[in-house]
C-alpha atoms as a PDB file:
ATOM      1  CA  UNK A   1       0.000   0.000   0.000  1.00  0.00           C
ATOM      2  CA  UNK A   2       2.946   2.357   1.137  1.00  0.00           C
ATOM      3  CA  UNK A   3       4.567   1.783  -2.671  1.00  0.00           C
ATOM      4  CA  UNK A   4       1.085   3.425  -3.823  1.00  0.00           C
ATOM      5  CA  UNK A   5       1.589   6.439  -2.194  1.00  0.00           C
ATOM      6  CA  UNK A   6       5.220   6.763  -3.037  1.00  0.00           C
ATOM      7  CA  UNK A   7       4.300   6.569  -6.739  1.00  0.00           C
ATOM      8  CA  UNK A   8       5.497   9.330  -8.827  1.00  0.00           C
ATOM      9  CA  UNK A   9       3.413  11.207 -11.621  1.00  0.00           C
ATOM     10  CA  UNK A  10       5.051   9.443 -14.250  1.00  0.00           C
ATOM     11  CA  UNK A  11       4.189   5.945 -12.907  1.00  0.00           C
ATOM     12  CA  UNK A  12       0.358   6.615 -12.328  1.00  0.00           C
ATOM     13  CA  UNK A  13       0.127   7.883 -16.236  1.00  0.00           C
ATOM     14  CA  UNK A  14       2.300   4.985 -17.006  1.00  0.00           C
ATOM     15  CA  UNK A  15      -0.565   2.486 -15.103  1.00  0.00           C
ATOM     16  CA  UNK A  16      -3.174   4.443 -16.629  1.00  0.00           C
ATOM     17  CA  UNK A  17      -2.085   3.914 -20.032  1.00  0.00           C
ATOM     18  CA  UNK A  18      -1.649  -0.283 -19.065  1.00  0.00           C
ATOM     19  CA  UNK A  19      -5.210  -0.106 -17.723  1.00  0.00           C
ATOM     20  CA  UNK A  20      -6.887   1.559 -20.996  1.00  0.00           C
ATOM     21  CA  UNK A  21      -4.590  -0.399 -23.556  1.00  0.00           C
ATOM     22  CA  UNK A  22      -6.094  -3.521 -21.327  1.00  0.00           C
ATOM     23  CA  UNK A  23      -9.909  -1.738 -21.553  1.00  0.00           C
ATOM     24  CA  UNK A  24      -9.284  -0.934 -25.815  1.00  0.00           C
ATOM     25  CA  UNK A  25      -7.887  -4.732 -25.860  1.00  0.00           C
ATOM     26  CA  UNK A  26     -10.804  -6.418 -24.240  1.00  0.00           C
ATOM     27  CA  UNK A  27     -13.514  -4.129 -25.921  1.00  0.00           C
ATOM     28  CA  UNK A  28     -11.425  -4.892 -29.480  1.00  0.00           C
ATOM     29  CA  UNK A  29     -11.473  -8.901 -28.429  1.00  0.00           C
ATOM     30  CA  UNK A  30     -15.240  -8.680 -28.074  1.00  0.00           C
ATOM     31  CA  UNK A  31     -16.153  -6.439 -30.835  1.00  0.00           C
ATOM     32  CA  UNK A  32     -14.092  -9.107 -33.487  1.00  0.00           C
ATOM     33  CA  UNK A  33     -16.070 -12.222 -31.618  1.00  0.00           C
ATOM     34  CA  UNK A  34     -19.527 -10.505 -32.416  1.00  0.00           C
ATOM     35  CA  UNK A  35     -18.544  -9.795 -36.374  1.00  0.00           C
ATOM     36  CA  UNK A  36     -17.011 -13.048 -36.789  1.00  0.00           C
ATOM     37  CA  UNK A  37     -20.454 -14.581 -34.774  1.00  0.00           C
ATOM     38  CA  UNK A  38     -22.243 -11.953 -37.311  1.00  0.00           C
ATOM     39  CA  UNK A  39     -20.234 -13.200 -40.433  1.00  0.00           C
ATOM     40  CA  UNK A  40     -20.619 -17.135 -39.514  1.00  0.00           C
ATOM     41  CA  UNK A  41     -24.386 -16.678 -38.966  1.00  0.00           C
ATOM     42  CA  UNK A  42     -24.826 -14.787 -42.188  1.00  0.00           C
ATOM     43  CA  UNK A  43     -22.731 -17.236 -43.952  1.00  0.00           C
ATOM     44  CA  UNK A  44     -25.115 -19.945 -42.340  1.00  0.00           C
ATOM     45  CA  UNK A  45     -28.358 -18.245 -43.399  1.00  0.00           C
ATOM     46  CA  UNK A  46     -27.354 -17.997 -47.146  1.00  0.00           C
ATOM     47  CA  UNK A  47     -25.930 -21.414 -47.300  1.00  0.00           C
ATOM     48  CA  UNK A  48     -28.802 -23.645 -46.275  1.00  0.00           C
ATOM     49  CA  UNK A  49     -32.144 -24.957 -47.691  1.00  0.00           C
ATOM     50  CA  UNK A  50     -35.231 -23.412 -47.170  1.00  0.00           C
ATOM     51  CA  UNK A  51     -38.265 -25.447 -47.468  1.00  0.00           C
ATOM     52  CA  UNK A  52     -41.151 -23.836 -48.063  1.00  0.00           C
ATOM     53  CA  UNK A  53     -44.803 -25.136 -48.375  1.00  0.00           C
ATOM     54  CA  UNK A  54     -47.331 -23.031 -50.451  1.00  0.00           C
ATOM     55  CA  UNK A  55     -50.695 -23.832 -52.581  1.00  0.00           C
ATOM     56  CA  UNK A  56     -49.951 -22.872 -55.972  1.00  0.00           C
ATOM     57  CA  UNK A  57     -52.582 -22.413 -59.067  1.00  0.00           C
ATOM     58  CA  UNK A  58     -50.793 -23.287 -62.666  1.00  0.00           C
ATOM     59  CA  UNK A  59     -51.449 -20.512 -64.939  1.00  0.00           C
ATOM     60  CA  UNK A  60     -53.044 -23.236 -67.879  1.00  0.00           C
ATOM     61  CA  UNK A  61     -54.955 -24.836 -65.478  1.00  0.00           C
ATOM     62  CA  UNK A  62     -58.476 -23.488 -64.906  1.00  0.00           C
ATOM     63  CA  UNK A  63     -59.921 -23.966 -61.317  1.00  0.00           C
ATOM     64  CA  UNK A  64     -57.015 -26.590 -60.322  1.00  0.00           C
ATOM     65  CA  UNK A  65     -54.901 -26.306 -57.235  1.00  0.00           C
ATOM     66  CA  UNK A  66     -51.886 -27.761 -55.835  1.00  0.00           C
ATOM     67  CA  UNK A  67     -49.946 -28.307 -52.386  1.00  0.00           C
ATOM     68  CA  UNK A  68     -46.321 -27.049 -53.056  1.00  0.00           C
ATOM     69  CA  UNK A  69     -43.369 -27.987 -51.370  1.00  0.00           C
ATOM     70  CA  UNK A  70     -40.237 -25.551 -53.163  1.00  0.00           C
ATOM     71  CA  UNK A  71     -36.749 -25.399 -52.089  1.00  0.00           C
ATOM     72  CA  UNK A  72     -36.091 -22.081 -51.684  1.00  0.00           C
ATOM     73  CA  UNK A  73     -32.426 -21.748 -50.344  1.00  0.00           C
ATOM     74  CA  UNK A  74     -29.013 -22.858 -52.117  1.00  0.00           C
ATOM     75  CA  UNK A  75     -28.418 -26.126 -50.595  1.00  0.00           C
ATOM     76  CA  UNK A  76     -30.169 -29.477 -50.653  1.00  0.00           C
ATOM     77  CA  UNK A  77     -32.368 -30.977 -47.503  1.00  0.00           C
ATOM     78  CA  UNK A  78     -33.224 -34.043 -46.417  1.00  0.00           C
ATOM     79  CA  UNK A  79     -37.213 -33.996 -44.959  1.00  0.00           C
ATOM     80  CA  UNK A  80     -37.676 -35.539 -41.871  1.00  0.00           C
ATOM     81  CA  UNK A  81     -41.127 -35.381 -41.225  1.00  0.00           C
ATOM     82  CA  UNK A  82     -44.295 -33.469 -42.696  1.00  0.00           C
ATOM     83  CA  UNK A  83     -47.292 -33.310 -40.380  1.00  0.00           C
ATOM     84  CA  UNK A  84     -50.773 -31.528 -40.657  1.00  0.00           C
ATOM     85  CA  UNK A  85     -53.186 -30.030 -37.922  1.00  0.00           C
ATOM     86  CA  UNK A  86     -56.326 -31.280 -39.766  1.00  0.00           C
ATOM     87  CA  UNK A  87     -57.233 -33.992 -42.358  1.00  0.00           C
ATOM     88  CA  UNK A  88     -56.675 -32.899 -45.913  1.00  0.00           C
ATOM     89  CA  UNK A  89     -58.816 -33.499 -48.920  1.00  0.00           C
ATOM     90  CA  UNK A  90     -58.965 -37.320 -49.512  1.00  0.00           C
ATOM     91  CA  UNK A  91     -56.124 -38.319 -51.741  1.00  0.00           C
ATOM     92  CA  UNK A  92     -53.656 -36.117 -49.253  1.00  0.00           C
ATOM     93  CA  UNK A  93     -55.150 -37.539 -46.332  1.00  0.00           C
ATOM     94  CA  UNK A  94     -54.372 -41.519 -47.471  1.00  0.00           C
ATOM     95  CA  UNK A  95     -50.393 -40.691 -48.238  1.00  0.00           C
ATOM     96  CA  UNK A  96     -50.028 -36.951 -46.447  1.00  0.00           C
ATOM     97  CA  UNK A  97     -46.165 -36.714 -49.047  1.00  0.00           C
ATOM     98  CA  UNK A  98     -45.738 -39.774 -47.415  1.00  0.00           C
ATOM     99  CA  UNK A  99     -43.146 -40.478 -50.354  1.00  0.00           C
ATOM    100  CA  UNK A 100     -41.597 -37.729 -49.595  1.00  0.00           C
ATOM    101  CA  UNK A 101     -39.830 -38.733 -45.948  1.00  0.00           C
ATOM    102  CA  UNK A 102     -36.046 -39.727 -45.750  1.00  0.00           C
ATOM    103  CA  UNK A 103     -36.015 -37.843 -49.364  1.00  0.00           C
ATOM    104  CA  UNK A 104     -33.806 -35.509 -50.502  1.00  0.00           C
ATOM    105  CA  UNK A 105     -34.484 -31.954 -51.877  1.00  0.00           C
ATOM    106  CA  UNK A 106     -32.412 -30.251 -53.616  1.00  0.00           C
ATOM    107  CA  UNK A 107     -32.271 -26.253 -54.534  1.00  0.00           C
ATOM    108  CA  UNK A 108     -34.854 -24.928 -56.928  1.00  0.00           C
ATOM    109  CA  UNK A 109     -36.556 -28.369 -56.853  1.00  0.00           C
ATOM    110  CA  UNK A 110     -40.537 -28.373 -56.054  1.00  0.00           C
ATOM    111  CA  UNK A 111     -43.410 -31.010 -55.783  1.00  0.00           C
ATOM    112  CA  UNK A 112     -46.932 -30.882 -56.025  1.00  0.00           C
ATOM    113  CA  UNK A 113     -49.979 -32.801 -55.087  1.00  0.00           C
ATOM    114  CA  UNK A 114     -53.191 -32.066 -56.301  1.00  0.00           C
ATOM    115  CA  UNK A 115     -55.852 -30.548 -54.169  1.00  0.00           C
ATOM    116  CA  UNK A 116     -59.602 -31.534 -54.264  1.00  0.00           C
ATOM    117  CA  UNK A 117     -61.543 -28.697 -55.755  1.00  0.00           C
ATOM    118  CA  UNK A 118     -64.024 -28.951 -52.767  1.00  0.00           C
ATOM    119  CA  UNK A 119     -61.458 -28.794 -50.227  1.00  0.00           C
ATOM    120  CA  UNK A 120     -61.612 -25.201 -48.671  1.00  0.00           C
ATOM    121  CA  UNK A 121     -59.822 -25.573 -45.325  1.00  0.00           C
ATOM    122  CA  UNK A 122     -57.330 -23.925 -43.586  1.00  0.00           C
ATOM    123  CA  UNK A 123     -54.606 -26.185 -42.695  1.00  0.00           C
ATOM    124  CA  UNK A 124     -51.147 -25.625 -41.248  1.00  0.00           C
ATOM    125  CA  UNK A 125     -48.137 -27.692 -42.092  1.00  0.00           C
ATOM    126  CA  UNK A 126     -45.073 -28.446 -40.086  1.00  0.00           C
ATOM    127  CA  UNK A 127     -41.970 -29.975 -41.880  1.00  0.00           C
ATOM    128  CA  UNK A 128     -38.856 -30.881 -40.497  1.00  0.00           C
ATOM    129  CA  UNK A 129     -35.346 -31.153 -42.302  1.00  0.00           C
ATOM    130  CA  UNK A 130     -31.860 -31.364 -41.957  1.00  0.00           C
ATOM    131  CA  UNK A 131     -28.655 -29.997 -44.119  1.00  0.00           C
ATOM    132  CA  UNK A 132     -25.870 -31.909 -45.599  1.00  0.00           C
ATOM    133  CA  UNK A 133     -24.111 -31.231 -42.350  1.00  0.00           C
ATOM    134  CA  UNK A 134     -27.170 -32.236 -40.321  1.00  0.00           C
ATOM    135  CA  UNK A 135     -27.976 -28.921 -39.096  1.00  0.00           C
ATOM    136  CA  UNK A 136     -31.981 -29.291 -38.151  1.00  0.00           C
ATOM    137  CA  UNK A 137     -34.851 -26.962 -39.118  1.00  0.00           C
ATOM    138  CA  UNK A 138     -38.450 -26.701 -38.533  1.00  0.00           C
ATOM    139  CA  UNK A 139     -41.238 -24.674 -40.812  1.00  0.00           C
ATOM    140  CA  UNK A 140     -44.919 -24.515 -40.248  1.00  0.00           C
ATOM    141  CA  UNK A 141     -47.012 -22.817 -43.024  1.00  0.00           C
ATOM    142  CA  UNK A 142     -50.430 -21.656 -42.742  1.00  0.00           C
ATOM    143  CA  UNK A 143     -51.882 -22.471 -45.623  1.00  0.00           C
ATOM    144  CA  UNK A 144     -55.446 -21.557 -46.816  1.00  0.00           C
ATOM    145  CA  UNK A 145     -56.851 -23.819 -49.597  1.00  0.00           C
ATOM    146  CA  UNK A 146     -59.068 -21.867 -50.795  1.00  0.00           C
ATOM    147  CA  UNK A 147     -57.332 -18.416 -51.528  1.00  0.00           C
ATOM    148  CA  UNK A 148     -57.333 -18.716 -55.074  1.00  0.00           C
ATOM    149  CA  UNK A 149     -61.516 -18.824 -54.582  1.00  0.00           C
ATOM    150  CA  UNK A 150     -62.263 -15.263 -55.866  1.00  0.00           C
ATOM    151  CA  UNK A 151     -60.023 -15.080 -58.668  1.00  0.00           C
ATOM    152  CA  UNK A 152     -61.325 -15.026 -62.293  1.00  0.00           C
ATOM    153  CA  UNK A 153     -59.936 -18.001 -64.515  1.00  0.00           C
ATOM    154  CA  UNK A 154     -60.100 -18.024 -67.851  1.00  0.00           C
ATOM    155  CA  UNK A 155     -58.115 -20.678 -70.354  1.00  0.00           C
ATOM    156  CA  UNK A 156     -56.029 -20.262 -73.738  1.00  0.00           C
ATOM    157  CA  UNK A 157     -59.303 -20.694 -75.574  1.00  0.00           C
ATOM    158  CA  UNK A 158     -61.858 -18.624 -73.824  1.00  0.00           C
ATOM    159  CA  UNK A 159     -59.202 -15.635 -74.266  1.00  0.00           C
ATOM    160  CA  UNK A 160     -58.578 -15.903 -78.019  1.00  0.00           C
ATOM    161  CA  UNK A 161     -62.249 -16.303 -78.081  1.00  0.00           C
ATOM    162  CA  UNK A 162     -63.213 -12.974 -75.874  1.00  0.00           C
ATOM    163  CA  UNK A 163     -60.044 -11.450 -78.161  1.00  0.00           C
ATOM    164  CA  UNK A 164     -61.361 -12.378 -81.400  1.00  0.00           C
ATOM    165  CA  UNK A 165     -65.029 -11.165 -80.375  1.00  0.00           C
ATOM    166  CA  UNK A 166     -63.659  -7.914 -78.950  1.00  0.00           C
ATOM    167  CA  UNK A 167     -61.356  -7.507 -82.436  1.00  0.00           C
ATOM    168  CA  UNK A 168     -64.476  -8.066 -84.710  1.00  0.00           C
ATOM    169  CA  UNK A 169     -66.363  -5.267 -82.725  1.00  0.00           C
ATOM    170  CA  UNK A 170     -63.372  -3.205 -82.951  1.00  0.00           C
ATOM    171  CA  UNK A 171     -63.535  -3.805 -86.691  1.00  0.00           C
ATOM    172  CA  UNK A 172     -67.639  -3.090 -87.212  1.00  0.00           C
ATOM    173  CA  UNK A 173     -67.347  -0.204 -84.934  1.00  0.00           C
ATOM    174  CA  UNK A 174     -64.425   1.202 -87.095  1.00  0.00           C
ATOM    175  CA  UNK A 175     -66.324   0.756 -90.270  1.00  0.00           C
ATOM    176  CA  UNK A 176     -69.385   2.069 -88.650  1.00  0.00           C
ATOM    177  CA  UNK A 177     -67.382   5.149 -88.338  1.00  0.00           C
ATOM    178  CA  UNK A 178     -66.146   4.895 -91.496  1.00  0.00           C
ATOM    179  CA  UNK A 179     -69.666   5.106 -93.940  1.00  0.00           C
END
């Protein structure tokens, strides 16, 4: 304690300087652990699959609807499981992508099952998946089946028919005009 008091000017400044060179170290130490915890998750995020389910309506297909299951992100997947909340339309209900356990996914890929016309539930599905270094994930999607229900559908035909009806009174109207 007595060596305390006896210290001179110039050995106080010189322990201040130790202790903030020791404060900047530490506060430097931490700051690099969070960006490289930053950088590894980030790195993580944009290098694994993600599964998505969704009900999609093909463009050429009047009034038809489909349970989707995409790969989203930029590696492949293995699905674990794939449960529902509720009973799906009948063909679902008897194999529920039943095919599609154990199976791999890879990115960009998609399948589809078709959906009943009269099946109008709401039904939420959980699906659980692993990377290729076994990392495990968990989705559930809320998925309304029947979204699509006040949209207007209209096929190839019925359009060039509509087109070719609205062209011709184009055309009559023009020469109407035109006496």
């Amino acid at each position: 304690m007595q060596y305390i008091l006896q210290m001179s000017i110039g050995d106080w400044i010189q322990v201040v300087a130790i202790v903030v060179s020791l404060t900047v170290s530490v506060i430097s130490i931490i700051q690099t652990q969070k960006s490289l915890k930053i950088s590894r998750d980030t790195i993580e995020s944009e290098s694994r699959p993600y599964l998505s389910f969704y009900i999609e309506y093909p463009e050429k297909q009047k009034f038809h609807k489909y349970f989707a299951l995409k790969n989203f992100g930029t590696t492949s997947a293995k699905i674990d499981s794939i449960t529902f909340d509720k009973e799906l339309d009948e063909l679902n209900q008897m194999f529920k992508f039943s095919s599609l356990i154990n199976g791999a996914i890879a990115p960009g890929q998609k399948y589809t099952s078709y959906i009943d016309s009269d099946y109008k539930e709401t039904v939420n599905i959980c699906i659980k998946y692993h990377d290729l270094n076994n990392r495990n994930y968990e989705e559930t999607f809320e998925l309304n089946t029947d979204i699509g229900s006040s949209l207007i559908w209209i096929d190839e035909e019925t359009l060039e028919k509509v087109i070719d009806k609205s062209s011709s009174r184009i055309v009559n109207a023009i020469n109407t005009i035109g006496k």
